[in-house]
C-alpha atoms as a PDB file:
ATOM      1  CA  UNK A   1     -20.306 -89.148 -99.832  1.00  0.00           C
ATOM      2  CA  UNK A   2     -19.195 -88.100 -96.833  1.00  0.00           C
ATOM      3  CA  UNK A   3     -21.055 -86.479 -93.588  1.00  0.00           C
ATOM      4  CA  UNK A   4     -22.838 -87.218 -90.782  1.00  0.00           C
ATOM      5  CA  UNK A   5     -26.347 -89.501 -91.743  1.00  0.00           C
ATOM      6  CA  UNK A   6     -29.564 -87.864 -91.030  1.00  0.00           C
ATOM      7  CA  UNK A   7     -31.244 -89.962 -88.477  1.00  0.00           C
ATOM      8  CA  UNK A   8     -34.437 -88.534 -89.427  1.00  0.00           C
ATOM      9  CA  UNK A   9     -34.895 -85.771 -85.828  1.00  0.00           C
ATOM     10  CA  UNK A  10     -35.644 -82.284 -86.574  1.00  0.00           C
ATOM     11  CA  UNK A  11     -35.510 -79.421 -83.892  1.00  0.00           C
ATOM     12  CA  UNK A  12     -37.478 -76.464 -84.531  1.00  0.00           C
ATOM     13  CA  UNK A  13     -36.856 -73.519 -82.456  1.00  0.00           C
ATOM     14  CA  UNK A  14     -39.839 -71.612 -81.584  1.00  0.00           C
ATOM     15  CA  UNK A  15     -38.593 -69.265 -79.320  1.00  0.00           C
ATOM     16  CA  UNK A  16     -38.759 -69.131 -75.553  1.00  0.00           C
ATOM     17  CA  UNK A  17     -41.046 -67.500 -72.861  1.00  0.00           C
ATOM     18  CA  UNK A  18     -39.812 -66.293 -69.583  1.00  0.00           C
ATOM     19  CA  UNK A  19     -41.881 -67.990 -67.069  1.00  0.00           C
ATOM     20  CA  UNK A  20     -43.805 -65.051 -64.736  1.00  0.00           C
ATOM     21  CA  UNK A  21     -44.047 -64.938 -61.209  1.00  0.00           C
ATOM     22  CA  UNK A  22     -47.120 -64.709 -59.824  1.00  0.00           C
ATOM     23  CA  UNK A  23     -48.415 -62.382 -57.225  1.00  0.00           C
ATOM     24  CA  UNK A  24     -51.763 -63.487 -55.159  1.00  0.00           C
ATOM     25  CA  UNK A  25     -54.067 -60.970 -53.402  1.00  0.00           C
ATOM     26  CA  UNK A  26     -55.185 -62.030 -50.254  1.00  0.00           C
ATOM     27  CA  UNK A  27     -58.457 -60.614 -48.133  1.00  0.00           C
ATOM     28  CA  UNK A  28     -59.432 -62.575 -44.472  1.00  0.00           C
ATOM     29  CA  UNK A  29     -57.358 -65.308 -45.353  1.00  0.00           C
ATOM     30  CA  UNK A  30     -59.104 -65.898 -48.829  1.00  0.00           C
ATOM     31  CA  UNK A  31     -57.883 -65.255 -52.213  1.00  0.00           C
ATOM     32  CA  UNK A  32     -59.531 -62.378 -53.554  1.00  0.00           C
ATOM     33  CA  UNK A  33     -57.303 -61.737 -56.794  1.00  0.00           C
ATOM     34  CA  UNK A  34     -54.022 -62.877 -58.918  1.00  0.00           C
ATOM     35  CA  UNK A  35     -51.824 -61.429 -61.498  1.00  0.00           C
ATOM     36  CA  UNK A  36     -48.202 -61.742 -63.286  1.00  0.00           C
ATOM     37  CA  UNK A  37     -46.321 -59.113 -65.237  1.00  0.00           C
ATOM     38  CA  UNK A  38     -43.784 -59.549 -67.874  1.00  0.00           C
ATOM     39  CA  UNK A  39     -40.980 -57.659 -69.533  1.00  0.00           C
ATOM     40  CA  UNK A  40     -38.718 -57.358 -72.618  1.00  0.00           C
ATOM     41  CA  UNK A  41     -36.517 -54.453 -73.783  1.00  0.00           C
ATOM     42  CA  UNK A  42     -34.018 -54.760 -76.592  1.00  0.00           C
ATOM     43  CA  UNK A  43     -34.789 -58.226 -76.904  1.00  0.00           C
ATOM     44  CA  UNK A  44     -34.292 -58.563 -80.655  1.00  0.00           C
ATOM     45  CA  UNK A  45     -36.010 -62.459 -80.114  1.00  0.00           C
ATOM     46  CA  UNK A  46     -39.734 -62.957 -80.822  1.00  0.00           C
ATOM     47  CA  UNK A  47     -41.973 -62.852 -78.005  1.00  0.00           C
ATOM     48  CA  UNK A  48     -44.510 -65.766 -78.019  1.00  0.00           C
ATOM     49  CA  UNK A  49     -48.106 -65.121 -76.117  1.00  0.00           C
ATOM     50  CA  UNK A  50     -48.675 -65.983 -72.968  1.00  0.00           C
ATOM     51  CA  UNK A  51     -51.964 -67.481 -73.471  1.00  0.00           C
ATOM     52  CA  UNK A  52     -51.561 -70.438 -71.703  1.00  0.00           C
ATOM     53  CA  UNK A  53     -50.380 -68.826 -68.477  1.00  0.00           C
ATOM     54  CA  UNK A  54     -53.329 -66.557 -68.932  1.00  0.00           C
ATOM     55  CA  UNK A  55     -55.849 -69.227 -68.899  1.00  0.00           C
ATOM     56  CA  UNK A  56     -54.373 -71.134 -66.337  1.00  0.00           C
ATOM     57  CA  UNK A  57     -54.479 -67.826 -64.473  1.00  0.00           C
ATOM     58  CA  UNK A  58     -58.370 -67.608 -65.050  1.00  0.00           C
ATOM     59  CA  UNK A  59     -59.483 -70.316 -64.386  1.00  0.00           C
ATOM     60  CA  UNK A  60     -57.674 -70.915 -61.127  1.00  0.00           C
ATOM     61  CA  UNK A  61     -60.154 -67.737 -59.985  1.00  0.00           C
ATOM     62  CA  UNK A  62     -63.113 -68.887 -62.201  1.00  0.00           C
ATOM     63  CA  UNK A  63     -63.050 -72.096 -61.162  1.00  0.00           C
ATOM     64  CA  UNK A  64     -63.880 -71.476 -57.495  1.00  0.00           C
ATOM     65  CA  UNK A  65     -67.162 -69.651 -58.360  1.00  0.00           C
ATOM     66  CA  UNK A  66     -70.859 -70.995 -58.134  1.00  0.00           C
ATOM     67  CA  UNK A  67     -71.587 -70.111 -62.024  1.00  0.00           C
ATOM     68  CA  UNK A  68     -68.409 -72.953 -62.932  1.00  0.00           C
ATOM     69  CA  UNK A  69     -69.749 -76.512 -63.366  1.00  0.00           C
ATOM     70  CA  UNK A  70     -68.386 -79.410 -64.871  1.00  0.00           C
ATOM     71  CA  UNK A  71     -70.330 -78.700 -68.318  1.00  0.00           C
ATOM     72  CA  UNK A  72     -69.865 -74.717 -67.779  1.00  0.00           C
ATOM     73  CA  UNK A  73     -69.174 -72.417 -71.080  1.00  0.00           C
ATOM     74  CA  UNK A  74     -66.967 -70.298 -69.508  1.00  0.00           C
ATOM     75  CA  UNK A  75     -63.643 -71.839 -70.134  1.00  0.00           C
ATOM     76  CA  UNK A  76     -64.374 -71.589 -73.691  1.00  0.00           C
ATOM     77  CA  UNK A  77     -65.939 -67.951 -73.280  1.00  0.00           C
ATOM     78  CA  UNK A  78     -62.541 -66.877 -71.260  1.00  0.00           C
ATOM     79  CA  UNK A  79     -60.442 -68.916 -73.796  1.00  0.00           C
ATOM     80  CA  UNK A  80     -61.868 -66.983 -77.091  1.00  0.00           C
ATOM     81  CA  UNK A  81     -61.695 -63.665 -75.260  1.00  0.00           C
ATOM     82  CA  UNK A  82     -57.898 -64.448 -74.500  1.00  0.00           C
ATOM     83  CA  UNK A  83     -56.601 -65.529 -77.862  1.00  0.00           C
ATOM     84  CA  UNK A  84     -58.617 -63.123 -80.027  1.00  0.00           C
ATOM     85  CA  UNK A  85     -56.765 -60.361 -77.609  1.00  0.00           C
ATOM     86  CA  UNK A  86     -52.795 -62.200 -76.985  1.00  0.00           C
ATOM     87  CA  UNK A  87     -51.493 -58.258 -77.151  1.00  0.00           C
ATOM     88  CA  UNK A  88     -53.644 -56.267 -77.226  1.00  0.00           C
ATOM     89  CA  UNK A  89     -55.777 -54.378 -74.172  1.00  0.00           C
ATOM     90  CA  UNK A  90     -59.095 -56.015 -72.866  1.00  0.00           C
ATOM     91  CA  UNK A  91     -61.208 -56.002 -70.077  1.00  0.00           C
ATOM     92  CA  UNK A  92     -63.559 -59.104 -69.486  1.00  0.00           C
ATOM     93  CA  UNK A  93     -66.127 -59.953 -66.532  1.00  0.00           C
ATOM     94  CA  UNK A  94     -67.367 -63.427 -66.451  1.00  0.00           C
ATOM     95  CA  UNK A  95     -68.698 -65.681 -63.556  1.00  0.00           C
ATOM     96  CA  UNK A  96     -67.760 -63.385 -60.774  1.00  0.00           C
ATOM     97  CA  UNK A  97     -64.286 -62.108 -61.977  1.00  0.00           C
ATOM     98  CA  UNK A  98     -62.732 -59.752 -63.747  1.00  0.00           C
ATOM     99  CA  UNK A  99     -60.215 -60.549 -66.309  1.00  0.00           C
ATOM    100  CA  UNK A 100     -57.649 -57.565 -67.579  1.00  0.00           C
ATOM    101  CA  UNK A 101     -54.828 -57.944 -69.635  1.00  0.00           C
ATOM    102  CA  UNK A 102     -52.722 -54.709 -69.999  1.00  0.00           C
ATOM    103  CA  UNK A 103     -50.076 -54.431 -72.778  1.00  0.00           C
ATOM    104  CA  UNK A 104     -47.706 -51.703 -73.816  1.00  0.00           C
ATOM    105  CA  UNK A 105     -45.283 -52.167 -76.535  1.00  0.00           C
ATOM    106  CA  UNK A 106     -43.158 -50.627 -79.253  1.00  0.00           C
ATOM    107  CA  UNK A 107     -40.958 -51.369 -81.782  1.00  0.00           C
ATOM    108  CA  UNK A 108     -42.181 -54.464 -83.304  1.00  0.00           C
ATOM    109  CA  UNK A 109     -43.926 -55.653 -86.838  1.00  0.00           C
ATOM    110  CA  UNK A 110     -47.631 -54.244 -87.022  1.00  0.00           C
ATOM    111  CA  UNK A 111     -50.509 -56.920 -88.376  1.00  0.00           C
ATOM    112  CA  UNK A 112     -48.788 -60.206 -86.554  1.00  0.00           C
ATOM    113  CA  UNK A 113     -50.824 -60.293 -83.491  1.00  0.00           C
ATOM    114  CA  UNK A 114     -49.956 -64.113 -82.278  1.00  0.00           C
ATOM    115  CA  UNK A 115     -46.454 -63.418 -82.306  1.00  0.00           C
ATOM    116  CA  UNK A 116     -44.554 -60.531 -82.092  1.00  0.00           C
ATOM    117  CA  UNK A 117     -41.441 -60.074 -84.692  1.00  0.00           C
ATOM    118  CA  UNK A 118     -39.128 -57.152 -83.795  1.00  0.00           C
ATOM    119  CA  UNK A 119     -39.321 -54.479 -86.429  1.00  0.00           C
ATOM    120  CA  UNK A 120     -35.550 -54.250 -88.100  1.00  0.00           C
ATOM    121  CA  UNK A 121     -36.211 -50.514 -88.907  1.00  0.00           C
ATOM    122  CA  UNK A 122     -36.753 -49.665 -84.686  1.00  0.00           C
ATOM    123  CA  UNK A 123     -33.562 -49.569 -82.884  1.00  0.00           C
ATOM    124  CA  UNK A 124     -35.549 -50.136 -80.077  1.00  0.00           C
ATOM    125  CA  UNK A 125     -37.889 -52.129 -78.576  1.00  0.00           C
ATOM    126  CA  UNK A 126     -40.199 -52.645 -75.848  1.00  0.00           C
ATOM    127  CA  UNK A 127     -43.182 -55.038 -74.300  1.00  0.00           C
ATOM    128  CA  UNK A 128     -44.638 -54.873 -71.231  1.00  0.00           C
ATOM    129  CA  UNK A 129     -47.453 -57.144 -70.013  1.00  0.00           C
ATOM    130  CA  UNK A 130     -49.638 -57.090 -67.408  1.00  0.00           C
ATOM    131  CA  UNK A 131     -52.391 -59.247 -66.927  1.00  0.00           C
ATOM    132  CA  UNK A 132     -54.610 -60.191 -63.467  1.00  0.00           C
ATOM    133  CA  UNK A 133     -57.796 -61.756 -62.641  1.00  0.00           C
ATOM    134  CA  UNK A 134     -59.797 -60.323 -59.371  1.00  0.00           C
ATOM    135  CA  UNK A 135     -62.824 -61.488 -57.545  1.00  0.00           C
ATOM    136  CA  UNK A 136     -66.040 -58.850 -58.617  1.00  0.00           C
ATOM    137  CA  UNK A 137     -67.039 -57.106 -55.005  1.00  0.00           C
END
């Protein structure tokens, strides 16, 4: 019996994310707002969701405001909005912010919203997101 000897190691590939830039919005020297924007055409990979950058994203804005405290709800609050929404449209104010997550996309499997699976009958596909956090004036 011949062959190389399993040494036990597995690798599971489960897919890759492109790491966004992201963009800051200054006012008088303060930080006022932050977003990041993704793309993907013709990518015939799956697209994993971006939910930790998201929260990260949050809660560097959230966590500068007087309604955040060490035993706050709102990281849980933001994290439930975010993952019961990973591509889908929503618009959420909490502690002084406003959280938006834009997404436009086509061309991929309909029902699998925690990771999106290129649809083999599209020739074509598309995803776009966009999401930001911004101080509420």
């Amino acid at each position: 019996m011949g062959g190389k000897k399993f040494d036990g190691t597995a690798y599971l590939n489960i897919g890759l994310l492109d790491t966004p830039d992201y963009n800051f919005i200054t006012e008088n020297g303060y930080v006022t707002g932050l977003f990041f924007e993704v793309q993907s055409e013709n990518n015939r990979g799956w697209i994993h969701p971006y939910d930790v950058h998201m929260f990260l994203t949050s809660m560097s804005l959230a966590g500068a405001q007087k309604d955040m405290g060490l035993f706050s709800k709102i990281p849980k609050q933001i994290l439930v909005q975010i993952n019961n929404n990973l591509f889908r449209d929503f618009n959420y104010t909490v502690a002084g912010i406003e959280i938006e997550n834009k997404v436009n996309l086509k061309g991929y499997l309909d029902g699998s919203w925690e990771i999106l699976i290129p649809s083999e009958n599209e020739g074509e596909n598309y995803f776009n997101l966009r999401f930001s956090v911004n101080k509420v004036k």
